[in-house]
N, C-alpha and C. Protein backbone atom coordinates (compact mmCIF):
# COMPACT_ATOMS: atom_id res chain seq x y z
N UNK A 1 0.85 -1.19 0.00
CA UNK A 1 0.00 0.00 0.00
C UNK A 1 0.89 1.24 0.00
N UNK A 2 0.51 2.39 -0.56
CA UNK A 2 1.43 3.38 -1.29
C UNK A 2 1.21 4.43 -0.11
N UNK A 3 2.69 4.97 0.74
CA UNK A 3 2.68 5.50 1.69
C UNK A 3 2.13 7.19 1.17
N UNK A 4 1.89 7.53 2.06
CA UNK A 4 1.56 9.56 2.04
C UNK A 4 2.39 9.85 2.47
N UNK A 5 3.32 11.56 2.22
CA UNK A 5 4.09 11.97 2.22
C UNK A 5 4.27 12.03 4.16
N UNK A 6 3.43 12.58 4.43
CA UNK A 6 3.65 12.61 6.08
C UNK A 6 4.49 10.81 6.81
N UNK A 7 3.46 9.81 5.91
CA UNK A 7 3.91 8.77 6.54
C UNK A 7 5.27 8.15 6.16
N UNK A 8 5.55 8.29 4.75
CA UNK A 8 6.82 8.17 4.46
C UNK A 8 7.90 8.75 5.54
N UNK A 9 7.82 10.32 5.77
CA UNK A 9 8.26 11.12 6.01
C UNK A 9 8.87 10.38 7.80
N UNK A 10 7.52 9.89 8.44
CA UNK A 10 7.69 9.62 9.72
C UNK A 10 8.65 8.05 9.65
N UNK A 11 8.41 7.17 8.62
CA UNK A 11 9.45 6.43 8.88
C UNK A 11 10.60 6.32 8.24
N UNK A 12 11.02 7.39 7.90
CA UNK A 12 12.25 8.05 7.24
C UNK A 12 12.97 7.85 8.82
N UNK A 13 12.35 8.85 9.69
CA UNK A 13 12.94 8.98 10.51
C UNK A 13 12.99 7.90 11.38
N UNK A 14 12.60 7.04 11.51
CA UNK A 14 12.43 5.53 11.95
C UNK A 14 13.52 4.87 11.70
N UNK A 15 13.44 4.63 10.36
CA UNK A 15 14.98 4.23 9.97
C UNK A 15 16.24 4.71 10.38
N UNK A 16 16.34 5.99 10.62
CA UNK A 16 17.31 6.87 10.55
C UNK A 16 17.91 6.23 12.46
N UNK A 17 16.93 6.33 13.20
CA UNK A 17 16.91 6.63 14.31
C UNK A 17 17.93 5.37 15.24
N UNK A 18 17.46 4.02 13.90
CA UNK A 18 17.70 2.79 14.42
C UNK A 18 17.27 2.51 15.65
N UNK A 19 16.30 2.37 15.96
CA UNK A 19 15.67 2.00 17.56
C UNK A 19 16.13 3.01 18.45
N UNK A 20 17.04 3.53 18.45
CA UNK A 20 18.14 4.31 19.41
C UNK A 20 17.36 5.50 20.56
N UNK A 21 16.04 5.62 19.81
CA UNK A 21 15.36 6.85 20.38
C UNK A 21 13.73 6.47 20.43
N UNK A 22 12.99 6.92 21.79
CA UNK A 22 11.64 6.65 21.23
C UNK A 22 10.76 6.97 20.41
N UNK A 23 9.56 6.58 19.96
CA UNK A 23 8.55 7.46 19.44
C UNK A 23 8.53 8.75 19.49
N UNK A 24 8.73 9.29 20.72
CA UNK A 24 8.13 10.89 20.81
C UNK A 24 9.33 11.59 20.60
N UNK A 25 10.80 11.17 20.14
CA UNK A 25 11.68 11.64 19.24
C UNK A 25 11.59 11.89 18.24
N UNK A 26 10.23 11.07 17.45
CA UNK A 26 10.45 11.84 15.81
C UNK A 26 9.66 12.52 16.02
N UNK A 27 8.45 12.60 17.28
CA UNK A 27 7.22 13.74 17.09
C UNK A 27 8.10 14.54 17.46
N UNK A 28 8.81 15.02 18.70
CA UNK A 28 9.41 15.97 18.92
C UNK A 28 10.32 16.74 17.82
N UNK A 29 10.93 15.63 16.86
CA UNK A 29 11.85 16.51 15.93
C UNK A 29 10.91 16.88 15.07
N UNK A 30 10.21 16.57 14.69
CA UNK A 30 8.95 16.70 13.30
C UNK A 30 8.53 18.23 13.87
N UNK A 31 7.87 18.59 15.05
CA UNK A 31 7.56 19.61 15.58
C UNK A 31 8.34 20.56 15.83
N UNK A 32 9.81 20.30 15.83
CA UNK A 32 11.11 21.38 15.77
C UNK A 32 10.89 21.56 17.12
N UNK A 33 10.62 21.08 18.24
CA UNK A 33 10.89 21.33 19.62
C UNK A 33 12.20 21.86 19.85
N UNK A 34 12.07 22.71 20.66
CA UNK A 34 13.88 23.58 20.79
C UNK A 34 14.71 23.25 22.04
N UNK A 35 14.84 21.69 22.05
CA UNK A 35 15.26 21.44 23.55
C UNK A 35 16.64 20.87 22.70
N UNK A 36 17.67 20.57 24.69
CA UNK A 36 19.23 20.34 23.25
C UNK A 36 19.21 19.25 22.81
N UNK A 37 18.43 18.26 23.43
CA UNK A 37 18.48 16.45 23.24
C UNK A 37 17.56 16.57 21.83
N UNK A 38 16.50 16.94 21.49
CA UNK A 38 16.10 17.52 19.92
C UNK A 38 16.94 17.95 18.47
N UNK A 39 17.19 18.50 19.36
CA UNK A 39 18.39 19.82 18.10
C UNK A 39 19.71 18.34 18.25
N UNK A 40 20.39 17.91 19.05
CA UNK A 40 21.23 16.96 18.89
C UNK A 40 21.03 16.03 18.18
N UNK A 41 19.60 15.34 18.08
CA UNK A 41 19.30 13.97 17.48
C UNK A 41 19.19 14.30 16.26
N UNK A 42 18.70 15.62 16.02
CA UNK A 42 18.81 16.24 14.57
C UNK A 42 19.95 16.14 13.65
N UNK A 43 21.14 16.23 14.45
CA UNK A 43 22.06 15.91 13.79
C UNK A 43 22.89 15.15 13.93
N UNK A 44 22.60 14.31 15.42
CA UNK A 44 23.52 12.79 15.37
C UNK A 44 22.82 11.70 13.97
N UNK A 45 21.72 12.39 13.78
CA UNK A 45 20.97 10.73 13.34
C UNK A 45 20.63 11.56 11.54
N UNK A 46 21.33 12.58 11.35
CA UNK A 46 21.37 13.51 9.92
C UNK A 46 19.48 13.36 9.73
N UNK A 47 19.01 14.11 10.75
CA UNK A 47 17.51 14.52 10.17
C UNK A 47 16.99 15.79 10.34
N UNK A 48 18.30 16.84 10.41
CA UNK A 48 18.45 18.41 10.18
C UNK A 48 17.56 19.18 9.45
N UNK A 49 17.63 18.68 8.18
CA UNK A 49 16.69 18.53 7.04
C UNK A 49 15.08 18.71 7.24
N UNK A 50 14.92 17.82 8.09
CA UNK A 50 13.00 17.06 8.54
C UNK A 50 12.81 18.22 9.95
N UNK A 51 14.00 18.77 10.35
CA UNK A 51 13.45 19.41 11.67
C UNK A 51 12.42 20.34 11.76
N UNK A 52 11.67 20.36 12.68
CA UNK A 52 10.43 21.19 12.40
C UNK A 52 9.54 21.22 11.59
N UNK A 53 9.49 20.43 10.52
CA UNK A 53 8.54 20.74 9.06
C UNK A 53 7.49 20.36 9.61
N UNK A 54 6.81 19.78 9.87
CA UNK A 54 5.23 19.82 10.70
C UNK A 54 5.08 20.17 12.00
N UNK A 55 5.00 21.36 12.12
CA UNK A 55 4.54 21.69 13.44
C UNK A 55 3.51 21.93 13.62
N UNK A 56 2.38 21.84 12.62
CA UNK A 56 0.90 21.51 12.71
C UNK A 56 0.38 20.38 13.16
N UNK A 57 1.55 19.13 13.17
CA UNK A 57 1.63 18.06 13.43
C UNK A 57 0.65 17.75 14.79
N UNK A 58 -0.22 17.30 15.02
CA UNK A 58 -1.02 16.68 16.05
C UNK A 58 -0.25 15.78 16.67
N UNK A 59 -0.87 15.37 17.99
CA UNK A 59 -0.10 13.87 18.92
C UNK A 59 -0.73 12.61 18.54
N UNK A 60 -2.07 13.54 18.46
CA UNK A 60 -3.03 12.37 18.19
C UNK A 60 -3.09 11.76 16.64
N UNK A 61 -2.50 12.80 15.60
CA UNK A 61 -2.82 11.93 14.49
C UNK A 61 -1.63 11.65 13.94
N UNK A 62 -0.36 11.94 14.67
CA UNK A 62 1.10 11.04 14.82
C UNK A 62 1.04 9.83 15.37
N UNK A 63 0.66 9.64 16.30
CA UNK A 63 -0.08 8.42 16.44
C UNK A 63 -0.86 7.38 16.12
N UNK A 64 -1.95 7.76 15.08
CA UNK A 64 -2.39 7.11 13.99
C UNK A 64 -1.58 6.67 13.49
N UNK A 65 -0.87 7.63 12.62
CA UNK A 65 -0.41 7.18 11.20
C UNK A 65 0.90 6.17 11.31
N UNK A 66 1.30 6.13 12.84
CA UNK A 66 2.37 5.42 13.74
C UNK A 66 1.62 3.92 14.10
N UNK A 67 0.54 4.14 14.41
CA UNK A 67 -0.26 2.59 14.14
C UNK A 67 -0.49 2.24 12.98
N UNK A 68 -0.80 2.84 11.83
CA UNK A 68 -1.12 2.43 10.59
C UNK A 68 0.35 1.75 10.16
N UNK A 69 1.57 2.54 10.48
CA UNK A 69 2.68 2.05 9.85
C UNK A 69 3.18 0.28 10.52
N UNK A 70 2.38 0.56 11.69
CA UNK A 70 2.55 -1.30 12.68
C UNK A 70 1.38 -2.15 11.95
N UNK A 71 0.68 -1.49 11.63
CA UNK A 71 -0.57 -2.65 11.08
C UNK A 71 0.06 -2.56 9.58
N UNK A 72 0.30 -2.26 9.11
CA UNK A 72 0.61 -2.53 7.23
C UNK A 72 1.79 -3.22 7.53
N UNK A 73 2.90 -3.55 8.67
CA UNK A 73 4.31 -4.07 9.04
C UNK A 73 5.14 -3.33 8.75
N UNK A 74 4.89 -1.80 8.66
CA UNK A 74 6.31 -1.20 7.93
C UNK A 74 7.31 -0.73 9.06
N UNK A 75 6.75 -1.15 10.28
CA UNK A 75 7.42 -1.17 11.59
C UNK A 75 6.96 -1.97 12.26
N UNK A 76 7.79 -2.01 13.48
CA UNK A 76 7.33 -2.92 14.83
C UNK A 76 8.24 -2.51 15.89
N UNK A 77 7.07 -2.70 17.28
CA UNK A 77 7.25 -2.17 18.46
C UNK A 77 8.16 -3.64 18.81
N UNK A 78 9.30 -2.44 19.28
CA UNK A 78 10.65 -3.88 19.76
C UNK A 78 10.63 -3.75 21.47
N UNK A 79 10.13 -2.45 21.66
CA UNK A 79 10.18 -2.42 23.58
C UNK A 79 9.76 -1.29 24.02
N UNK A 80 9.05 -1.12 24.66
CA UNK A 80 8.30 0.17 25.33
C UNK A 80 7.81 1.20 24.38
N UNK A 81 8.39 2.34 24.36
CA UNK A 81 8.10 3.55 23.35
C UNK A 81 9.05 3.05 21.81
N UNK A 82 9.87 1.93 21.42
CA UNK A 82 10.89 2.28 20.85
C UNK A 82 10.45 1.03 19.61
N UNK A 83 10.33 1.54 18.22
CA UNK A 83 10.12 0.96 17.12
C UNK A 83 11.28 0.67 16.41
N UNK A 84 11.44 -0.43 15.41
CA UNK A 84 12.13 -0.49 14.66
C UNK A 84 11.35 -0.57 12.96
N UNK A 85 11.66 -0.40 11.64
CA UNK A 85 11.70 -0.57 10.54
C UNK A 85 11.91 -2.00 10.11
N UNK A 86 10.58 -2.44 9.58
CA UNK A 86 10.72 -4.04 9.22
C UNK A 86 11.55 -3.76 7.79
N UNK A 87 11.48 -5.27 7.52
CA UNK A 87 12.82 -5.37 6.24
C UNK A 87 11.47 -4.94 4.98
N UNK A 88 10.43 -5.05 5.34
CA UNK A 88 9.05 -4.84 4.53
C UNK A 88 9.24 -3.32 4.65
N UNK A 89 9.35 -2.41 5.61
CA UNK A 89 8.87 -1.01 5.55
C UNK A 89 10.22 -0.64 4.67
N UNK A 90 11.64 -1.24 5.17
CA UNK A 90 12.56 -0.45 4.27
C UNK A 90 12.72 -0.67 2.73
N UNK A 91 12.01 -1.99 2.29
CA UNK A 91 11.61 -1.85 0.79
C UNK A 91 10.93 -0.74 0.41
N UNK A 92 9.63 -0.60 1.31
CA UNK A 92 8.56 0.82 1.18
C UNK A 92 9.28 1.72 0.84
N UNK A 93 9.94 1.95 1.94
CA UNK A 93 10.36 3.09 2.17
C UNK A 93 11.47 3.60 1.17
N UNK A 94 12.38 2.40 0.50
CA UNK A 94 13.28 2.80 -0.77
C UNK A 94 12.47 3.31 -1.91
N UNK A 95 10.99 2.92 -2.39
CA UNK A 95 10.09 2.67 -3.31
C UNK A 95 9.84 3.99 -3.22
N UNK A 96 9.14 4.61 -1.91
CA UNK A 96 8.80 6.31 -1.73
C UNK A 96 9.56 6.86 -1.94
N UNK A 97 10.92 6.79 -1.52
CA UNK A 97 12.22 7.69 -1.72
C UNK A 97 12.53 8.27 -2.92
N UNK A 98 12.58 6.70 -3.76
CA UNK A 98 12.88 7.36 -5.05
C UNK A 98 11.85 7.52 -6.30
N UNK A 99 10.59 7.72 -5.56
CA UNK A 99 9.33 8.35 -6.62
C UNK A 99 9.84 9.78 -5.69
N UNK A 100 9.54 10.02 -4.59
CA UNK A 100 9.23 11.12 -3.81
C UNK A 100 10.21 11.35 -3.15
N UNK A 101 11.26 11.90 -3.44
CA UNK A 101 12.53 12.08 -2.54
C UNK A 101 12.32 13.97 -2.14
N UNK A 102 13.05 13.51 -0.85
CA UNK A 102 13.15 15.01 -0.13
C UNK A 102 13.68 16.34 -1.49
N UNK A 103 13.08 17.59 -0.97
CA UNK A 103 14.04 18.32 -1.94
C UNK A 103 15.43 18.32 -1.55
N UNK A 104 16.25 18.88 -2.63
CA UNK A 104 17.81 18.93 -2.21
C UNK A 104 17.93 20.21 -0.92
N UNK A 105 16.97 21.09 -1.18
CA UNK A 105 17.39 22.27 -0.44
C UNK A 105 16.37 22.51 0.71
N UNK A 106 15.48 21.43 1.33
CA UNK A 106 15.19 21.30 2.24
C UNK A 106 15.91 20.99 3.41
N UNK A 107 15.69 22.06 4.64
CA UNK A 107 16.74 22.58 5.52
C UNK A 107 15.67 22.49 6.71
N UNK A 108 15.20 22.07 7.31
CA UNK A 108 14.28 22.23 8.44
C UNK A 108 14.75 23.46 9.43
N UNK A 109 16.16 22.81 10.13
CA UNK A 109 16.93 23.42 11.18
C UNK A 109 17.46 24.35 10.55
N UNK A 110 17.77 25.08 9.56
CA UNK A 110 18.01 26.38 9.28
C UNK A 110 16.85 27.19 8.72
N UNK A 111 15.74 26.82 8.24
CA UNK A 111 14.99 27.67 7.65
C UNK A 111 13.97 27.66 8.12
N UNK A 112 13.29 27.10 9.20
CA UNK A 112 12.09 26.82 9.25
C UNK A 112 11.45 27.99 10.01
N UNK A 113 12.00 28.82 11.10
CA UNK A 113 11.70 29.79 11.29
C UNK A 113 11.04 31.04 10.09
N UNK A 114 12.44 30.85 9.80
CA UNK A 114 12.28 32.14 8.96
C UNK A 114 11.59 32.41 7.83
N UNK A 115 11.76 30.65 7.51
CA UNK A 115 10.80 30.26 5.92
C UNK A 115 9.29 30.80 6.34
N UNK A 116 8.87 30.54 7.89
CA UNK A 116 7.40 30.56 8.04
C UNK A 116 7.38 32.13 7.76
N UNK A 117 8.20 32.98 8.63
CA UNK A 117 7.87 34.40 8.62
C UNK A 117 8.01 34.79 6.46
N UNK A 118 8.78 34.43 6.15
CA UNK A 118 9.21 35.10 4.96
C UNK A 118 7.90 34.71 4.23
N UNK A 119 7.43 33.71 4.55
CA UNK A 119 6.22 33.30 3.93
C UNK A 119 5.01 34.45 4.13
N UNK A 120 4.50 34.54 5.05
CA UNK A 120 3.55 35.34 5.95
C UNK A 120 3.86 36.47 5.50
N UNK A 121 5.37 36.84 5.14
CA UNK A 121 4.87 38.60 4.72
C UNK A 121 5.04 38.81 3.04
N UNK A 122 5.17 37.20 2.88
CA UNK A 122 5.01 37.09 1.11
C UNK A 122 3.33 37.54 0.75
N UNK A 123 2.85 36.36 1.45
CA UNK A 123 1.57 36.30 1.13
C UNK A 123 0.40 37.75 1.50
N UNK A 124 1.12 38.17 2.52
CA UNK A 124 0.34 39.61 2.70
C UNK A 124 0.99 40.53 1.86
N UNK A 125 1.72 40.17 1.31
CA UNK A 125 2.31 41.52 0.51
C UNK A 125 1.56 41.41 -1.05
N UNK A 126 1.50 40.16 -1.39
CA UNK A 126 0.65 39.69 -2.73
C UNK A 126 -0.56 40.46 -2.32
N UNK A 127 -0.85 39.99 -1.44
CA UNK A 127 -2.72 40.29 -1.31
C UNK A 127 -2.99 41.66 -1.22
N UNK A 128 -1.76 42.19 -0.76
CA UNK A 128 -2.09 43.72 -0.78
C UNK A 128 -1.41 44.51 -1.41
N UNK A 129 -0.71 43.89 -2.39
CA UNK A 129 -0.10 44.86 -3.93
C UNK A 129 -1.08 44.85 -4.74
N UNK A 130 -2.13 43.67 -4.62
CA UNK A 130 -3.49 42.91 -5.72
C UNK A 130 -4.11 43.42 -5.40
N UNK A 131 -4.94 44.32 -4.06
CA UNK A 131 -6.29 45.07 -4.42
C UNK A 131 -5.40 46.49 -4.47
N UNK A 132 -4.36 47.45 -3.92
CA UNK A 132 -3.91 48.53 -4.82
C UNK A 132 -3.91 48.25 -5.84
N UNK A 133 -3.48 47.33 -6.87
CA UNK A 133 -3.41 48.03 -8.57
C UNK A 133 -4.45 47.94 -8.83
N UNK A 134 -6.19 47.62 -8.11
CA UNK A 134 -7.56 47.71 -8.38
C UNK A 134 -7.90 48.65 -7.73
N UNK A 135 -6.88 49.62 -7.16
CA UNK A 135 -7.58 50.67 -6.37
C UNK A 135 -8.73 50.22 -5.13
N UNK A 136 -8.37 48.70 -4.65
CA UNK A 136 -9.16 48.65 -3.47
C UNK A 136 -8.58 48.64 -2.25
N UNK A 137 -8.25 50.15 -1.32
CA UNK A 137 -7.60 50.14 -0.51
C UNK A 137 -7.86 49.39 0.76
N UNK A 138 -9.39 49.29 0.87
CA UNK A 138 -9.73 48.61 2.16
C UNK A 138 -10.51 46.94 1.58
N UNK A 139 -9.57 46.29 2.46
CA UNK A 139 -10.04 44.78 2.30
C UNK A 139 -9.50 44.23 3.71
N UNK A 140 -9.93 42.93 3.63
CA UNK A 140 -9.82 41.89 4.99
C UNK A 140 -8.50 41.28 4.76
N UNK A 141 -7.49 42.04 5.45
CA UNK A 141 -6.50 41.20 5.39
C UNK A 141 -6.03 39.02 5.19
N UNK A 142 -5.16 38.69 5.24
CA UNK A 142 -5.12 37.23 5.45
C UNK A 142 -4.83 37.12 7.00
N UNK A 143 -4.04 37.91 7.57
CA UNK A 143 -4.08 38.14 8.78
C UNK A 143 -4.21 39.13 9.58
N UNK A 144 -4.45 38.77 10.86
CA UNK A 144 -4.54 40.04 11.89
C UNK A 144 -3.15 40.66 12.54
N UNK A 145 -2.63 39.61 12.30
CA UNK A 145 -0.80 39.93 12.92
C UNK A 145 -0.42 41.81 13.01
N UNK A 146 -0.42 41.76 14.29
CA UNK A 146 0.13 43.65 13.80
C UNK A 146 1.18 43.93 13.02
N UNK A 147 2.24 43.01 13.90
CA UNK A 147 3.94 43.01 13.41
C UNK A 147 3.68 42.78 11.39
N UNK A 148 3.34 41.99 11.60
CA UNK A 148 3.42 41.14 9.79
C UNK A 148 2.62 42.96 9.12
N UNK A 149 1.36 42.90 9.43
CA UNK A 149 0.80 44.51 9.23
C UNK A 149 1.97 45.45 9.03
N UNK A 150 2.39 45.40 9.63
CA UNK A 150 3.06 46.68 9.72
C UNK A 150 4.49 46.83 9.14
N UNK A 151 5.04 45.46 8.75
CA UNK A 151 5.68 45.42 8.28
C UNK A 151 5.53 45.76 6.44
N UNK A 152 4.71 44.75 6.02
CA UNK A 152 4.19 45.06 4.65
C UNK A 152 3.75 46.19 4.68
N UNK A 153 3.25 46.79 5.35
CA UNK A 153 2.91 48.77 4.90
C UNK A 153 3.87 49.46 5.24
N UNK A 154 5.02 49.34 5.78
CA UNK A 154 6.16 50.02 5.64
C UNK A 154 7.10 49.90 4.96
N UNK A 155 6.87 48.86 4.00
CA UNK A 155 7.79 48.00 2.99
C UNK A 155 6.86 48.78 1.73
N UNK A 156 5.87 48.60 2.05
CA UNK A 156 5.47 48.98 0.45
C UNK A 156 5.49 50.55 0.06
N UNK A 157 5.45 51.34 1.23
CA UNK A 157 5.58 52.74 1.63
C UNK A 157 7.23 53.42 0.80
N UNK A 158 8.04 52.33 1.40
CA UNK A 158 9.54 53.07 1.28
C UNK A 158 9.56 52.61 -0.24
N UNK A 159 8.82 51.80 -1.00
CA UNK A 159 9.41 51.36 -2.23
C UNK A 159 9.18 52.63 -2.97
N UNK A 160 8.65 53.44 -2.62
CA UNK A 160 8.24 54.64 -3.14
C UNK A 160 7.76 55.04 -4.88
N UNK A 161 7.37 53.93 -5.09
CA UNK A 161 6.43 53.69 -7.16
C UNK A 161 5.39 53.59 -6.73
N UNK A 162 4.41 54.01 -7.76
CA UNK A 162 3.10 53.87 -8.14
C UNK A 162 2.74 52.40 -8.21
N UNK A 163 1.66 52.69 -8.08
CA UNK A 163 0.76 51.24 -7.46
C UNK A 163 1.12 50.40 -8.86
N UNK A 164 1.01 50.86 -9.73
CA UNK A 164 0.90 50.00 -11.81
C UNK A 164 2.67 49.50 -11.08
N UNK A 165 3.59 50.22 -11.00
CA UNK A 165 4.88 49.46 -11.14
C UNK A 165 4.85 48.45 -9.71
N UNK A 166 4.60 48.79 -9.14
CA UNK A 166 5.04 47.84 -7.46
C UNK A 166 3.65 46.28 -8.33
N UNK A 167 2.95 46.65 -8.77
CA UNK A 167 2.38 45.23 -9.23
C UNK A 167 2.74 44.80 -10.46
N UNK A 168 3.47 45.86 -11.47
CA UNK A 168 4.34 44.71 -12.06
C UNK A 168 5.51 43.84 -12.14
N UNK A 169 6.25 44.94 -11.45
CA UNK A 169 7.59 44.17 -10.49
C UNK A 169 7.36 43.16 -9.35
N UNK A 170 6.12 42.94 -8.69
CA UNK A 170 5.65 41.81 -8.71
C UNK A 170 5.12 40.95 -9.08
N UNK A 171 4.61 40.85 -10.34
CA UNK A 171 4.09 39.84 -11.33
C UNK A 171 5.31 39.29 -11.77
N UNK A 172 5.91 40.33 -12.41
CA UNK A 172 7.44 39.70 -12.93
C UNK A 172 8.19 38.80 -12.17
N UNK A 173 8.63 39.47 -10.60
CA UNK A 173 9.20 38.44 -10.05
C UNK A 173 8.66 37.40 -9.60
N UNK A 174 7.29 36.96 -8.92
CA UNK A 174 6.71 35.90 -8.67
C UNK A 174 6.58 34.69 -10.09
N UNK A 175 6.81 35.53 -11.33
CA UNK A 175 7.04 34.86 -12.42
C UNK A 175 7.72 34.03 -12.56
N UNK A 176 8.78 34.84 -12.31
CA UNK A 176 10.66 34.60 -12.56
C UNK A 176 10.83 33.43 -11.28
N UNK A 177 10.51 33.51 -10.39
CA UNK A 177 10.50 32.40 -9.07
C UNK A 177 9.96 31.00 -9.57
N UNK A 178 8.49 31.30 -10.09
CA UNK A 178 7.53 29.92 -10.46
C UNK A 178 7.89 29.30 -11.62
N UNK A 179 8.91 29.52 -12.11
CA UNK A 179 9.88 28.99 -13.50
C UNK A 179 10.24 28.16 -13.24
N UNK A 180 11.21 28.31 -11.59
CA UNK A 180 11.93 27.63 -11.39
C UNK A 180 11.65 26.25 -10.77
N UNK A 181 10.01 26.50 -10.43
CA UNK A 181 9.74 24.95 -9.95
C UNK A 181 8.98 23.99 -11.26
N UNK A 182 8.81 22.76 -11.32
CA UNK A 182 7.58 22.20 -11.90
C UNK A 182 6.42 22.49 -11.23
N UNK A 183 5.40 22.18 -13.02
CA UNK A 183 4.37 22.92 -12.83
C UNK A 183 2.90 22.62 -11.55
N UNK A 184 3.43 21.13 -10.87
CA UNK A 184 2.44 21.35 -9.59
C UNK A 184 3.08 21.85 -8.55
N UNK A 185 4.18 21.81 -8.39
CA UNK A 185 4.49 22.62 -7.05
C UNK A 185 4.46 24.37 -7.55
N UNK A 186 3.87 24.92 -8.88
CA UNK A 186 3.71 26.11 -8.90
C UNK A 186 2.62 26.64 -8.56
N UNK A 187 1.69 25.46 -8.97
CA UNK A 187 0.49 25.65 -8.55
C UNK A 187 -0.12 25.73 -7.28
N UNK A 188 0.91 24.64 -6.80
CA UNK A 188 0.70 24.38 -5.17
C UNK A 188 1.02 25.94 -4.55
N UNK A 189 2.05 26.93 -4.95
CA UNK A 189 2.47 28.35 -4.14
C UNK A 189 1.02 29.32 -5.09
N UNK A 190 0.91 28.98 -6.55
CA UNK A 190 -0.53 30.13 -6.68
C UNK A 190 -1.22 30.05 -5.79
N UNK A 191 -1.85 28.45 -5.21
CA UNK A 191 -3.45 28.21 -4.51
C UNK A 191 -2.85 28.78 -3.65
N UNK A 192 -2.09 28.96 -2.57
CA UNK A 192 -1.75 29.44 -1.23
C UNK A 192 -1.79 30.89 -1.55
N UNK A 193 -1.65 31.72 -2.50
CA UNK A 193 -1.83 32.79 -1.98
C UNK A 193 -3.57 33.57 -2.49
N UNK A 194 -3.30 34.74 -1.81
CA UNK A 194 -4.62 35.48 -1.84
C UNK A 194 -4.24 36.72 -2.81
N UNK A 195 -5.25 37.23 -3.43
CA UNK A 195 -5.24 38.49 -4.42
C UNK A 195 -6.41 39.21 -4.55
N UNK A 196 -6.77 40.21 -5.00
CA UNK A 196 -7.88 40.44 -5.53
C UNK A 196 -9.11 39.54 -5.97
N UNK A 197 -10.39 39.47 -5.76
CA UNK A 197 -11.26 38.53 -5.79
C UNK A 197 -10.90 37.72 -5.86
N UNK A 198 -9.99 36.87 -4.82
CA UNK A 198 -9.33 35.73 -4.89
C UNK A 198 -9.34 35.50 -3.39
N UNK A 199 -10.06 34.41 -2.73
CA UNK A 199 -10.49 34.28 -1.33
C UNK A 199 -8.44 33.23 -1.00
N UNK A 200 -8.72 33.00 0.37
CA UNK A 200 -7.36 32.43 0.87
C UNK A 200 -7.67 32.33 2.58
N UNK A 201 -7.46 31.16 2.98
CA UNK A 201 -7.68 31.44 3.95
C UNK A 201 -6.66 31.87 4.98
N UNK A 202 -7.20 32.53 6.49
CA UNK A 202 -6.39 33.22 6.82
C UNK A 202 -4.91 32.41 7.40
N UNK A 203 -3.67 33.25 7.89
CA UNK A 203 -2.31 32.57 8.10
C UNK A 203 -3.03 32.57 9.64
C-alpha cells in the first residue's frame, strides 16, 4: 500500500533513528521542539533537514499514522516507546524515496523559522499589492498579525512607485521564481496565496 508523504516522512525517521530513540523523538523533531536532546538527534541521526517541518503536526494523528505504519508491518514495536523498521517497511520506504525524494534544499533546522515568517509577509504583501493596482484600498486582510501589518505597509511605503509598477515588479518576479519549480508545485504556491477577488484562507 502506497505511503503519504507525512507517513513516508515519519518512517524516514524511523529508519534513521535505528531504535536508538523513542517514538516521541520523531514527534518531537517533526515539531522542531527547541530542547538540546532535539536539536542533537537532529544531527547525530542527519535529520536536520525534517526538523520542524510539521509543526501543525497533532499527537493524536502522529499516532495514527504510527499505528497504521505497525498494522501494514512497515514497523514494529521492539520495547516500550521504541520501534524499529521491518525489512518490509525499508523496501517501502526505498520505493517512496525514489518516486518522492526530499528536496535537495530542504533545511528544516536552518529555515524553518524564517521560511514561516518570509512566507507570511510574502503572502500579505501579494494580497495587498493585488487590491492597490484595483484601487481597493480597504479589504480583509489574510491576517490580523500587527507586526506582519506593519511590516508590509512600511515596505510597500519606502518602495516609493506607483501602485501600476510595485504590481508589475511583482508579477514579474513571482514569475521569474515559479519557472523555477515544476508545474504542480507552482500551482501548489498560486493556490496558497490570496489576491484580488481571490479568497485564501487566513495565516
Amino acid at each position: 500500500m502506497p505511503l503519504s508523504y507525512l507517513e513516508g516522512i515519519i518512517l524516514y525517521c524511523f529508519q534513521q533513528l535505528k531504535c536508538e530513540r523513542s517514538k516521541a523523538a520523531v514527534f518531537h523533531l517533526l515539531k522542531g521542539k527547541k530542547s538540546s536532546q532535539t536539536i542533537q538527534d537532529s544531527i547525530i541521526f542527519h535529520l536536520s533537514n525534517l526538523f520542524g517541518i510539521c509543526r501543525e503536526l497533532e499527537l493524536e494523528e502522529y499516532n495514527h499514522l504510527l499505528n497504521r505504519l505497525v498494522q501494514l508491518s512497515y514497523v514494529k514495536q521492539v520495547k516500550g516507546e521504541f520501534y524499529m523498521v521491518t525489512m518490509n517497511g525499508e523496501r517501502v520506504l526505498q520505493e517512496f524515496l525514489s518516486e518522492k525524494p526530499f528536496p535537495d534544499k530542504l533545511d528544516g533546522a536552518t529555515y524553518n523559522d524564517i521560511g514561516k515568517i518570509f512566507w507570511q509577509r510574502l503572502s500579505l504583501f501579494v494580497q495587498t499589492v493585488s487590491h492597490l493596482v484595483y484601487n481597493h484600498s480597504k479589504f480583509l486582510p489574510i491576517t490580523n498579525n500587527g507586526q506582519l501589518l506593519h511590516f508590509v505597509k512600511t515596505y510597500i511605503l519606502q518602495m516609493k512607485e506607483t501602485k501600476k509598477n510595485i504590481g508589475n515588479r511583482t508579477f514579474l518576479e513571482m514569475n521569474r521564481l515559479l519557472e523555477c519549480l515544476d508545474e504542480k508545485g507552482a500551482i501548489l504556491v498560486v493556490n496558497r496565496l490570496s489576491g484580488f477577488k481571490k479568497k485564501w484562507n487566513h495565516l
